[in-house]
Each structure stands twice: as C-alpha cells, then as structure tokens.
Protein backbone atom coordinates (compact mmCIF):
# COMPACT_ATOMS: atom_id res chain seq x y z
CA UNK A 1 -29.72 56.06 -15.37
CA UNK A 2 -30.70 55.34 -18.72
CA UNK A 3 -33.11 52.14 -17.45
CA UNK A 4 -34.19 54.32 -14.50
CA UNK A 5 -35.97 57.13 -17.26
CA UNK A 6 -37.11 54.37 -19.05
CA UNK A 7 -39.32 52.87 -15.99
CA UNK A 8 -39.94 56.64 -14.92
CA UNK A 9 -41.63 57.35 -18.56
CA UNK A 10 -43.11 53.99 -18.88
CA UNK A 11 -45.02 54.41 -15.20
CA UNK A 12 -45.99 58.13 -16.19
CA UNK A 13 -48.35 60.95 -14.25
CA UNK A 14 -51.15 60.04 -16.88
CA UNK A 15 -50.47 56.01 -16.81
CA UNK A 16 -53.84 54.32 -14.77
CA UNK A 17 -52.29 51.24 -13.80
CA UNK A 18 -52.10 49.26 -9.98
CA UNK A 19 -48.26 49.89 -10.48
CA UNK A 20 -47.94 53.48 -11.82
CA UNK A 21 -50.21 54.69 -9.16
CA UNK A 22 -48.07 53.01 -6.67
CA UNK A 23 -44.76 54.24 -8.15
CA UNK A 24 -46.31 57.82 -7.83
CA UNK A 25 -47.52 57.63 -4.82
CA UNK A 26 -44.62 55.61 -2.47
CA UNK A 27 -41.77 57.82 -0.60
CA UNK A 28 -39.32 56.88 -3.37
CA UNK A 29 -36.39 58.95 -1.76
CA UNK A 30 -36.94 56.66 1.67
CA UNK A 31 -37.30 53.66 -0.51
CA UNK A 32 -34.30 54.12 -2.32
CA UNK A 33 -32.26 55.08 1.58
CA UNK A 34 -33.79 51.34 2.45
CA UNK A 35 -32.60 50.11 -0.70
CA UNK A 36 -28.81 51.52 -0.20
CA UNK A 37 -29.26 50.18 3.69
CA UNK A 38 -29.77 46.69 2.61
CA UNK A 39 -26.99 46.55 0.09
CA UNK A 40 -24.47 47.83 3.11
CA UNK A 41 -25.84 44.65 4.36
CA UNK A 42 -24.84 41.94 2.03
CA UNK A 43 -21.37 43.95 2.10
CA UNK A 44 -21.28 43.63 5.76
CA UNK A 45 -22.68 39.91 6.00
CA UNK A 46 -19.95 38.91 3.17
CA UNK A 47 -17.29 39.96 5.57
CA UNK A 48 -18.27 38.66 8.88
CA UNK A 49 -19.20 35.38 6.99
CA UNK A 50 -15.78 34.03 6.60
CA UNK A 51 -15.10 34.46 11.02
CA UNK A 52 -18.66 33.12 12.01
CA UNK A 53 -18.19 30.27 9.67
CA UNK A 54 -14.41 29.68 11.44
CA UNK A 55 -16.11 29.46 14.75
CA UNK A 56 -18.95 27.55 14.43
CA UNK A 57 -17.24 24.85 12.52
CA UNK A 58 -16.09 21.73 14.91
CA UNK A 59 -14.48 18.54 13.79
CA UNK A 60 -17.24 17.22 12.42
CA UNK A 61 -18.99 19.97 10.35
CA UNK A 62 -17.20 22.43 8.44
CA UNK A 63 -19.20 25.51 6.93
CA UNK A 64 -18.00 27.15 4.10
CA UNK A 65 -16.56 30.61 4.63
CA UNK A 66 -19.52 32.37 2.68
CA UNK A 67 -22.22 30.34 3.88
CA UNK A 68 -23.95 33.02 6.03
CA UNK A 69 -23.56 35.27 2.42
CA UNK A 70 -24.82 32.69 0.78
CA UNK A 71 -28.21 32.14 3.50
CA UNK A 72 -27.98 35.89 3.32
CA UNK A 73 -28.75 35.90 -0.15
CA UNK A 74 -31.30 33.98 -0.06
CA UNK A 75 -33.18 35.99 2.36
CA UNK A 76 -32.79 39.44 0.90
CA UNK A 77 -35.00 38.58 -1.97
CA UNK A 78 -37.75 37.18 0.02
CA UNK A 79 -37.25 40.44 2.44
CA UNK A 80 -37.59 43.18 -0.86
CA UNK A 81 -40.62 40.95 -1.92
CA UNK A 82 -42.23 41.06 1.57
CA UNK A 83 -41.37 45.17 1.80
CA UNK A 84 -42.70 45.85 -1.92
CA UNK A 85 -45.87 43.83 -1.59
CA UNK A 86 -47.07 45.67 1.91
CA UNK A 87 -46.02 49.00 0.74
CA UNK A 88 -48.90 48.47 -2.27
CA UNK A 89 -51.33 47.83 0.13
CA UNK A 90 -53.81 50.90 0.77
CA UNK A 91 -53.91 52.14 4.42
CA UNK A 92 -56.89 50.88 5.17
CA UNK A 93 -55.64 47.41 4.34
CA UNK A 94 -52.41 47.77 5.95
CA UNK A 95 -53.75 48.38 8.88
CA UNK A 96 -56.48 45.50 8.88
CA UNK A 97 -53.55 43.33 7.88
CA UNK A 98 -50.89 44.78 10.50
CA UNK A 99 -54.25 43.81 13.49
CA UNK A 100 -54.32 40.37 12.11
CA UNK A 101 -50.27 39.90 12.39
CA UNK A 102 -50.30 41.04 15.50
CA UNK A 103 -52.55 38.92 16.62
CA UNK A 104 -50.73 35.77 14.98
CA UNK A 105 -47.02 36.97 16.22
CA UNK A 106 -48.62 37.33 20.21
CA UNK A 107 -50.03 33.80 19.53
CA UNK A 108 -46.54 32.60 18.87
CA UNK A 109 -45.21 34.66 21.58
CA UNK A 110 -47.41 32.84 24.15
CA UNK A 111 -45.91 29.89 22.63
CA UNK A 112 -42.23 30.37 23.48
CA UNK A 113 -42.79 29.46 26.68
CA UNK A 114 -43.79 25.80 26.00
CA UNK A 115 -42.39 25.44 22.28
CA UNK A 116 -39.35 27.43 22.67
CA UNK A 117 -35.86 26.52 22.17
CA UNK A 118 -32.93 27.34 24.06
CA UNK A 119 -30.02 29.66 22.63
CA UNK A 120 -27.43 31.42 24.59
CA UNK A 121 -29.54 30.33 27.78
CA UNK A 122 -32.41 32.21 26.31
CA UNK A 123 -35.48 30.82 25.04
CA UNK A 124 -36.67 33.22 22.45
CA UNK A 125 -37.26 31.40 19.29
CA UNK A 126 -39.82 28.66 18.03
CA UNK A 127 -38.12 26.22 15.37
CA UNK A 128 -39.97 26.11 12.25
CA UNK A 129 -38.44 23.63 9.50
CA UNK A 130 -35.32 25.44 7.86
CA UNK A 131 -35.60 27.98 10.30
CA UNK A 132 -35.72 29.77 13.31
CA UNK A 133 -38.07 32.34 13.88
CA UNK A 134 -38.39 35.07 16.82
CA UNK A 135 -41.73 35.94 17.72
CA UNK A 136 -40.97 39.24 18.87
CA UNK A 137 -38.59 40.62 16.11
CA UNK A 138 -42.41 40.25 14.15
CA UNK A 139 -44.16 41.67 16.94
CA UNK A 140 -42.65 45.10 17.33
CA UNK A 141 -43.53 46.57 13.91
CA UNK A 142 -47.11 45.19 14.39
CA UNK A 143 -46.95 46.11 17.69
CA UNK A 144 -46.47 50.02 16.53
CA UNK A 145 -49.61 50.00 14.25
CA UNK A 146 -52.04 47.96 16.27
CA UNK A 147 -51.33 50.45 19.06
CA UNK A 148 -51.67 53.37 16.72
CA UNK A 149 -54.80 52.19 15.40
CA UNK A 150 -55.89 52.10 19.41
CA UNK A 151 -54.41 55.64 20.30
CA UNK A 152 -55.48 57.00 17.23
CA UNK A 153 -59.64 56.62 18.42
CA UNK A 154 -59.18 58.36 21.21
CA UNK A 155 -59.20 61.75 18.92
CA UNK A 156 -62.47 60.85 17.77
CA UNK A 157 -64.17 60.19 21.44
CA UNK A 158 -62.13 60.85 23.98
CA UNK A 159 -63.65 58.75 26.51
CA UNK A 160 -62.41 55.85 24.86
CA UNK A 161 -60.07 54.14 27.61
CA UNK A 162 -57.77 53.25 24.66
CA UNK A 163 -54.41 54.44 26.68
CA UNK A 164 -54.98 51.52 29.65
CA UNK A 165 -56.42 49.20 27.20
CA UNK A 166 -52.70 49.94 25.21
CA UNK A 167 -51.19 49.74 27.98
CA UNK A 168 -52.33 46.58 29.63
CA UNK A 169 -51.22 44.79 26.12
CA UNK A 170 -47.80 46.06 26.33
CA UNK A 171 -47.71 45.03 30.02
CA UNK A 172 -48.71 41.51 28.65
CA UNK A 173 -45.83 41.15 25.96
CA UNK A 174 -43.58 42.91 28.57
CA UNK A 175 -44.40 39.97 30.96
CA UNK A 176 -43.96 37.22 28.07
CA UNK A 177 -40.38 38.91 27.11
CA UNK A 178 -39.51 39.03 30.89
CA UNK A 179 -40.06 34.76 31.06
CA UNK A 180 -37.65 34.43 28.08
CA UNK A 181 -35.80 36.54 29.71
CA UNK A 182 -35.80 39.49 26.54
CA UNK A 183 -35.31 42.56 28.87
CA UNK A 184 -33.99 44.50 25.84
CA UNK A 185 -36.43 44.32 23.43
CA UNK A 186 -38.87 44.93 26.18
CA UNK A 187 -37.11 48.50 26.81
CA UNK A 188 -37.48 49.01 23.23
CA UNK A 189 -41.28 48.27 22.81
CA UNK A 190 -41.44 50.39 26.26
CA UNK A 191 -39.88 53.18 24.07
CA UNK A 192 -42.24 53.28 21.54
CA UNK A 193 -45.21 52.94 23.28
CA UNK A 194 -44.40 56.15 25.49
CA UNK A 195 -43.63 57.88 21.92
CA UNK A 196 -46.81 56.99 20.88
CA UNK A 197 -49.53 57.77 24.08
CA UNK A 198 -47.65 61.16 24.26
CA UNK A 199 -48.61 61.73 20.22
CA UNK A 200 -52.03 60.45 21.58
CA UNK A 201 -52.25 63.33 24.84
CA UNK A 202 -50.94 60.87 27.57
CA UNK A 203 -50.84 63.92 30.28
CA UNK A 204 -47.08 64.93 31.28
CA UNK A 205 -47.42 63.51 34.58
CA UNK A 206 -48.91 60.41 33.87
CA UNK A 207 -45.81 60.44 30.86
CA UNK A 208 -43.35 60.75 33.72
CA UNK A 209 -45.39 58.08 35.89
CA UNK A 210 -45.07 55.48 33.06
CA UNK A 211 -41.41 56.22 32.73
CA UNK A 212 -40.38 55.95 36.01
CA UNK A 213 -42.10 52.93 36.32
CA UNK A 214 -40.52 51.69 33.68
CA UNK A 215 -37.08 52.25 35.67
CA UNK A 216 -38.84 50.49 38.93
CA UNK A 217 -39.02 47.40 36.42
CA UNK A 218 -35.56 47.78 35.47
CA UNK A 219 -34.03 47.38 39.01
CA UNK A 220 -36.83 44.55 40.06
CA UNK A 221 -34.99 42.99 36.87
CA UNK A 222 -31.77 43.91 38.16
CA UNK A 223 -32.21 42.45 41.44
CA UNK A 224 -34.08 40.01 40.52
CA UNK A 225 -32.64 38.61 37.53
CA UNK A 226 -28.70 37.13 37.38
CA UNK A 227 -28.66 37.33 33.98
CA UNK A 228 -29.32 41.59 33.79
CA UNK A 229 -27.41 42.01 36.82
CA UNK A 230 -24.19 40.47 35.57
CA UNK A 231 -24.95 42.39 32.24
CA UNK A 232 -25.14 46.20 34.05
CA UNK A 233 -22.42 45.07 36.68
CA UNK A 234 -20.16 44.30 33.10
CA UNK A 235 -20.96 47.60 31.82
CA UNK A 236 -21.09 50.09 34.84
CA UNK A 237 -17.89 48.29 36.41
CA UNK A 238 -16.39 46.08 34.33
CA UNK A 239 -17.25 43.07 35.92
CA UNK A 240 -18.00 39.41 34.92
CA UNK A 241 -17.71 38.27 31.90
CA UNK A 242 -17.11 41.10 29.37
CA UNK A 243 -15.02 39.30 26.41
CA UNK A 244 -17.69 40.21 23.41
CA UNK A 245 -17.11 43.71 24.12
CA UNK A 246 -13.63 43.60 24.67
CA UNK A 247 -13.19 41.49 21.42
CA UNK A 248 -15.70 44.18 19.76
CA UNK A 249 -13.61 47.20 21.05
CA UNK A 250 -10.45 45.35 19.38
CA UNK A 251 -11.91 45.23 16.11
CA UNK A 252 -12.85 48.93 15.73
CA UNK A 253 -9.00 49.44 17.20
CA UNK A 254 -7.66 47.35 14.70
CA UNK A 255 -9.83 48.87 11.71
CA UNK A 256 -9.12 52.62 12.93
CA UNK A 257 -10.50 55.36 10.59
CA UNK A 258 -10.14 53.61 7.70
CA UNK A 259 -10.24 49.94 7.89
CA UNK A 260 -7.72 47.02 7.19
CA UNK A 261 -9.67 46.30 4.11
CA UNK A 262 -12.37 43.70 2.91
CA UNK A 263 -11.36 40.77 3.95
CA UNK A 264 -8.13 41.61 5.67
CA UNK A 265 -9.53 41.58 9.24
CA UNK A 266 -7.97 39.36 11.74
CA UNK A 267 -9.65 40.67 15.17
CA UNK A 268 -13.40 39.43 13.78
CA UNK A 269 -12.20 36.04 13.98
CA UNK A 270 -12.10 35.97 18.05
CA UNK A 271 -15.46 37.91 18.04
CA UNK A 272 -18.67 36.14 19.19
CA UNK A 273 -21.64 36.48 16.63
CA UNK A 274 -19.89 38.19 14.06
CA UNK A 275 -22.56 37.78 11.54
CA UNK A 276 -25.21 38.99 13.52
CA UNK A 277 -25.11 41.53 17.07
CA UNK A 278 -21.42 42.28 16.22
CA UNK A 279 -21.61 42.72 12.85
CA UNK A 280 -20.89 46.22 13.29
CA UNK A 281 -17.44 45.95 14.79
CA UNK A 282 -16.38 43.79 11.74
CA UNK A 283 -17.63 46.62 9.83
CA UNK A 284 -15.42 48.93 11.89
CA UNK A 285 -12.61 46.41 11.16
CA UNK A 286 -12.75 46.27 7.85
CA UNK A 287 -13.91 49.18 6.62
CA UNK A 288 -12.88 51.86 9.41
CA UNK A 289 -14.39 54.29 11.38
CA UNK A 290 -15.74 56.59 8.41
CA UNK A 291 -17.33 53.86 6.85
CA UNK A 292 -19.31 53.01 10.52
CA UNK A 293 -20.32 56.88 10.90
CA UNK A 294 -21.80 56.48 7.34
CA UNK A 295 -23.92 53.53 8.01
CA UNK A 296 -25.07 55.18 11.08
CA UNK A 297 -25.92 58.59 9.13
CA UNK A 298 -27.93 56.65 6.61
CA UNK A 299 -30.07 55.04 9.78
CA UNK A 300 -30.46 58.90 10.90
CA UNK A 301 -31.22 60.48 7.38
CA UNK A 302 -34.03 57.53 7.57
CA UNK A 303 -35.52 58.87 10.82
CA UNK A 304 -35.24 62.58 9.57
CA UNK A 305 -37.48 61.41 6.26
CA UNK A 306 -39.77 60.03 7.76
CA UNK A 307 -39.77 62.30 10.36
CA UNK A 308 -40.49 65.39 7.16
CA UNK A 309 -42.71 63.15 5.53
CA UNK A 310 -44.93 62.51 8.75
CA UNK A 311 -44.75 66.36 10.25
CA UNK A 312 -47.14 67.45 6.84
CA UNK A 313 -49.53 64.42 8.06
CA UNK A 314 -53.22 65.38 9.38
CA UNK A 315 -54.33 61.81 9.87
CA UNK A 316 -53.61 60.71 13.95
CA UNK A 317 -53.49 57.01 12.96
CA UNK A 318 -50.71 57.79 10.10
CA UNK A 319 -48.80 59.96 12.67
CA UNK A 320 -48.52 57.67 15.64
CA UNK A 321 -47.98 54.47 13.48
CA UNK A 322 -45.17 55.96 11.38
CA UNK A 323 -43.41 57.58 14.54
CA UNK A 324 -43.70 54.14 15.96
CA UNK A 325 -42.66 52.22 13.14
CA UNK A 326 -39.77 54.46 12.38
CA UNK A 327 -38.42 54.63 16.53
CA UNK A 328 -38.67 51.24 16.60
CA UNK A 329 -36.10 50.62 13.79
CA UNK A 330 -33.62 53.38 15.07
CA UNK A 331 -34.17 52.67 18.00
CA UNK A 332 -32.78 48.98 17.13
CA UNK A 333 -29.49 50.35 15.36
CA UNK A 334 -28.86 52.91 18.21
CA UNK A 335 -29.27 50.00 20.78
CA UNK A 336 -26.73 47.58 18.28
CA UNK A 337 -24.43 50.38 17.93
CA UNK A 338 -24.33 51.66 21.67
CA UNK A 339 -23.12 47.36 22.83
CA UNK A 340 -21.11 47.30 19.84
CA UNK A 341 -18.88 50.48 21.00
CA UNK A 342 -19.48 49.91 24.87
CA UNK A 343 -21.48 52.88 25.16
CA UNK A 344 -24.82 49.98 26.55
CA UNK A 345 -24.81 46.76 28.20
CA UNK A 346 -24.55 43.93 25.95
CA UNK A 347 -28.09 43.24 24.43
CA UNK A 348 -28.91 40.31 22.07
CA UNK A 349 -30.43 42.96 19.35
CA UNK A 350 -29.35 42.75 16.03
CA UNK A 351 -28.71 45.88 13.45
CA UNK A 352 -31.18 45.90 11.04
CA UNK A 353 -31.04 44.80 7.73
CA UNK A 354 -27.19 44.34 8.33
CA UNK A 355 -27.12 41.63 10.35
CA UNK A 356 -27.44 38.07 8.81
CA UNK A 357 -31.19 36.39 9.95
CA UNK A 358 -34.05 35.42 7.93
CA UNK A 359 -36.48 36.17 10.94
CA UNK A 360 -34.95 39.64 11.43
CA UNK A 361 -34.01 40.59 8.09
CA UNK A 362 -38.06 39.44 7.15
CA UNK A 363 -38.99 41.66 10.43
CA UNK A 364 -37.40 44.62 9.23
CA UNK A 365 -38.62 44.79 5.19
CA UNK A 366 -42.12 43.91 6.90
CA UNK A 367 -42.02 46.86 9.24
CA UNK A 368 -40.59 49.04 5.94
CA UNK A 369 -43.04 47.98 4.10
CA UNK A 370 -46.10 49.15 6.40
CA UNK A 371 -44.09 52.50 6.95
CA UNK A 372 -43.74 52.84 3.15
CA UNK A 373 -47.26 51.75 2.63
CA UNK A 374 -48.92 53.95 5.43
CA UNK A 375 -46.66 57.37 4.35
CA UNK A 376 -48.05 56.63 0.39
CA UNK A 377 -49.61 60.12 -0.22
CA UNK A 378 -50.57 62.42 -3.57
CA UNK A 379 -49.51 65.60 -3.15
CA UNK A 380 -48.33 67.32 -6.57
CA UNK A 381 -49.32 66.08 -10.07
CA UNK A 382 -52.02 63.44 -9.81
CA UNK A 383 -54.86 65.62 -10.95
CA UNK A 384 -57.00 62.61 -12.31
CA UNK A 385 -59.48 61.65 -9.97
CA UNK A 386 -58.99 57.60 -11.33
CA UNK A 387 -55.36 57.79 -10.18
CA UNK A 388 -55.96 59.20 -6.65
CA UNK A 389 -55.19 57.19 -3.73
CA UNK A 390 -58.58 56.93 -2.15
CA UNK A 391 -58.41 57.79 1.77
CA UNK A 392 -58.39 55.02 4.24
C-alpha cells in the first residue's frame, strides 16, 4: 500500500510527464481486474504443468514437471510489456497501428494454407523459430478495431457501403478458418461482427438475415465436414469419441466445491491438454468449484467495466471497437468454459490469459492493451490544458 501512495503522489494531477498523463488517464480499476486475471494464470499453469509435462514425456525426452510454468513465465512478462506499451498509445495511433496488424496477421493467415503445420489434424499455426504462432488468435482483436474503424464512417456519410465491404472481409477470414478447418473461432469472429454492424444500424432484418445465415454455414459444415459432425454428434448424443470431456467432467467431480488442493490432483493427469483448453478443469480439481465460479466472475466483472466505461462514450469508433474487443475476450472464456463443463462441443479455444501459450497469452495482453488504450479518457481533475489527452 505504502509503495502504491508513493507512485500515486509521485505521478500526481499537476505532474506533466508521458507517464503521469497516462497513469491518469488509463481505466486503472480494469487494469488492475487484468492484472489479478493474469496472476490466476500462472497459479493455474503451475498446476496443470506437472500432468502435461507427465504426458508429453516419452522414453526419450523427459520434461520437467514445471516446464510449461517455467515457458509460462517467460511469456507473461513479454505479454504485460506488449499490454502496457499499446495502452500508451493515443487513439488515433492505436487505431493506425491496430489497421496495420491486421493487415500483417491476414497476410499470415493466407499463409497457413501453404506454410502451415499440422497439430491435432489441424493446420492452424505457422512455425516461427522457438515458437509457434496462430495467425488468428492475433487476428481477432485486430479484427474488432479495423472493423470498427469501417462501421464507425458510416455515421459520418451514410452512403458509405462500409457494412458489405465489413462483411465481405469477414467472409474472407471465415473462408481461410474453414480450410484449416477453425470452425470455432470462426463462430466467434461471426459473433462480434454481428455485435458490431448492429452498434453501426445493421437493420433488424438484415441482423436476423446474417444470423441465420450464419446457422446455414453451420450445418453445410456439419454435413460437410467429418471433423464438426463427429464433434456435435459427441455433444448432442454422446457419440464418438468423447474422452476429453469425460476426463474433464472427472476432474471437476474429483475437485468438488472445494478442491483436493494445489498439487494434490490425480484426475488432471489422464486429461488431454491440461495446460492449455482444459486448464480449467484442473482448476476445478484443484481448487474446487468456488474457486472456478470466481475466475469466471472476474471474466464477467471485466465485461460489466468495460461495458460502464463504454455506455458514457460519444465517439462511434470507441463504442464499436471496445464492444468488440471486450465480446471477443468473453466470448473466448464462455466458449472454454462451456467444453470444459460439457455445456458446448469440444472447441480447440483456449481461456485467456490462463492457459499456457506465448501466441495466445501475447494475443490477449495485445487485445487489452488496445481496449485499455482506446477507453483512456479525462473526465475529473485534469484541468490543465498541457495534460489533456488530445482527441483522436
């Protein structure tokens, strides 16, 4: 507490500086729920760490029971860094930067195709040295602000065609997802997108339209598709191969309301990608029920604040990018949670900033950081016009 007063009176109301004005000006309640989030992360990575390091050892390669802690580690860091740095950035800036990442992460989606590697017979991520990246989990955050920046013109001239022109580049990463096959995070971008043209006067019917061709895709996909059909068949009527739920569903019956206790799960060790999609039955192994209905409250008190924060907003642009940004990130732990408890059919989506990855965990803090950065605002004490945050 007593460090925290310290750095409040050093960065004071009449202090001029790049950083004070930042301090003042950033949602420090939502940064500080992001904060708590991503330390319920390393606790969660440190327990899956010692199962997923079990089952991917063989004869010939053993990995150390903390490894993924360790990696974890690591990428945390790098992932504040990333979030701090873009939440400086004025919204102007953020959103000339967001444009340009876009642009670089649909480049590297049109990639997967040809440069791709195979994982869990998907092909989804390009190998960079020392890592693995996944175009899209970069994509959807830029995705939600390049759109925005779209939608948001069409309150200055309405004739601007921006809502096909959206639309016809979501149908383009829909179709790249489809090839991978990434039906799921498809859905999600979907999602978002419909959020966002209703924010931006889509008409009702041509709302409903959308969404009910958005089901027509999802039964092509079904019929179409082996791979989604045996994953709805599993959920709808238990059929094919179900045994990551099953061995999900054992851990939160194991754990019960209040856990087993760190480290003294034994049902995580038969789970499948414990230290990343199923992270959050090892949670409900570990640490019980309770603890899982926090983790999900602190996702939801996230929505709500940025939800407060974004209702007192007059700018359209600011609006529609935040309300993406922010149902693109629940929407991702609602989706992790749903598979996790059987409630969805198994989706390869991990729960942000819980799951081990560098290319999510980076993802996420970058997608923080342009929500922090875009919902910066002045509204009480900064009287001095030097320290005002200019209007993008």
């Amino acid at each position: 507490m007593g460090e925290l007063l310290r750095f409040r009176l050093r960065f004071g109301r009449a202090d001029r500086t790049f950083l004070a004005r930042w301090f003042w000006t950033v949602d420090r309640p939502l940064l500080m729920l992001i904060l708590a989030l991503m330390g319920f992360g390393l606790i969660a990575v440190a327990a899956a760490s010692p199962a997923a390091a079990q089952r991917l050892s063989d004869a010939a390669t053993r990995i150390p029971p903390l490894h993924f802690l360790e990696r974890q580690l690591m990428w945390m860091p790098l992932g504040l860094i990333l979030m701090l740095g873009v939440s400086m950035l004025e919204k102007a800036a953020a959103r000339r930067a967001a444009l340009i990442g876009f642009l670089a992460a649909l480049l590297a989606l049109l990639a997967v195709p040809f440069l791709g590697v195979e994982k869990n017979g998907a092909v989804r991520w390009l190998q960079l040295p020392g890592l693995q990246v996944q175009p899209v989990e970069f994509l959807k955050p830029l995705f939600a602000v390049t759109t925005a920046w779209l939608l948001a013109a069409r309150f200055d001239d309405r004739s601007l065609p921006v809502i096909p022109l959206s639309a016809a580049l979501l149908g383009v990463i829909v179709a790249l997802l489809a090839l991978q096959p990434d039906f799921g995070q498809a859905a999600l971008l979907v999602a978002v997108w419909l959020a966002q043209a209703a924010l931006a006067g889509l008409p009702l019917a041509l709302l409903a339209g959308a969404a009910a061709l958005g089901l027509v895709g999802l039964a092509l996909a079904y019929v179409t598709n082996p791979h989604v059909a045996r994953r709805i068949d599993g959920y709808l009527h238990g059929e094919g191969d179900t045994y990551q739920v099953d061995r999900a569903l054992d851990c939160f019956r194991s754990g019960g309301l209040f856990g087993t206790g760190p480290g003294d799960g034994t049902a995580k060790f038969r789970l499948p990608e414990a230290q990343t999609d199923y992270i959050f039955a090892v949670l409900g192994e570990e640490f019980g029920a309770i603890a899982c209905f926090v983790l999900a409250l602190l996702y939801l008190v996230i929505m709500i604040r940025v939800v407060l924060q974004l209702i007192e907003e007059d700018d359209p642009f600011t609006l529609i990018a935040g309300t993406g940004l922010v149902l693109q990130f629940a929407g991702q732990a609602f989706i992790n949670m749903s598979v996790n408890l059987a409630l969805a059919p198994a989706k390869g989506m991990t729960l942000p900033f819980i799951s081990y990855g560098g290319s999510s965990y980076l993802a996420c803090a970058l997608g923080m950081g342009l929500l922090l950065a875009l919902t910066r605002r002045n509204r009480h004490v900064l009287t001095s016009p030097y320290l005002r945050v200019q209007p993008a």
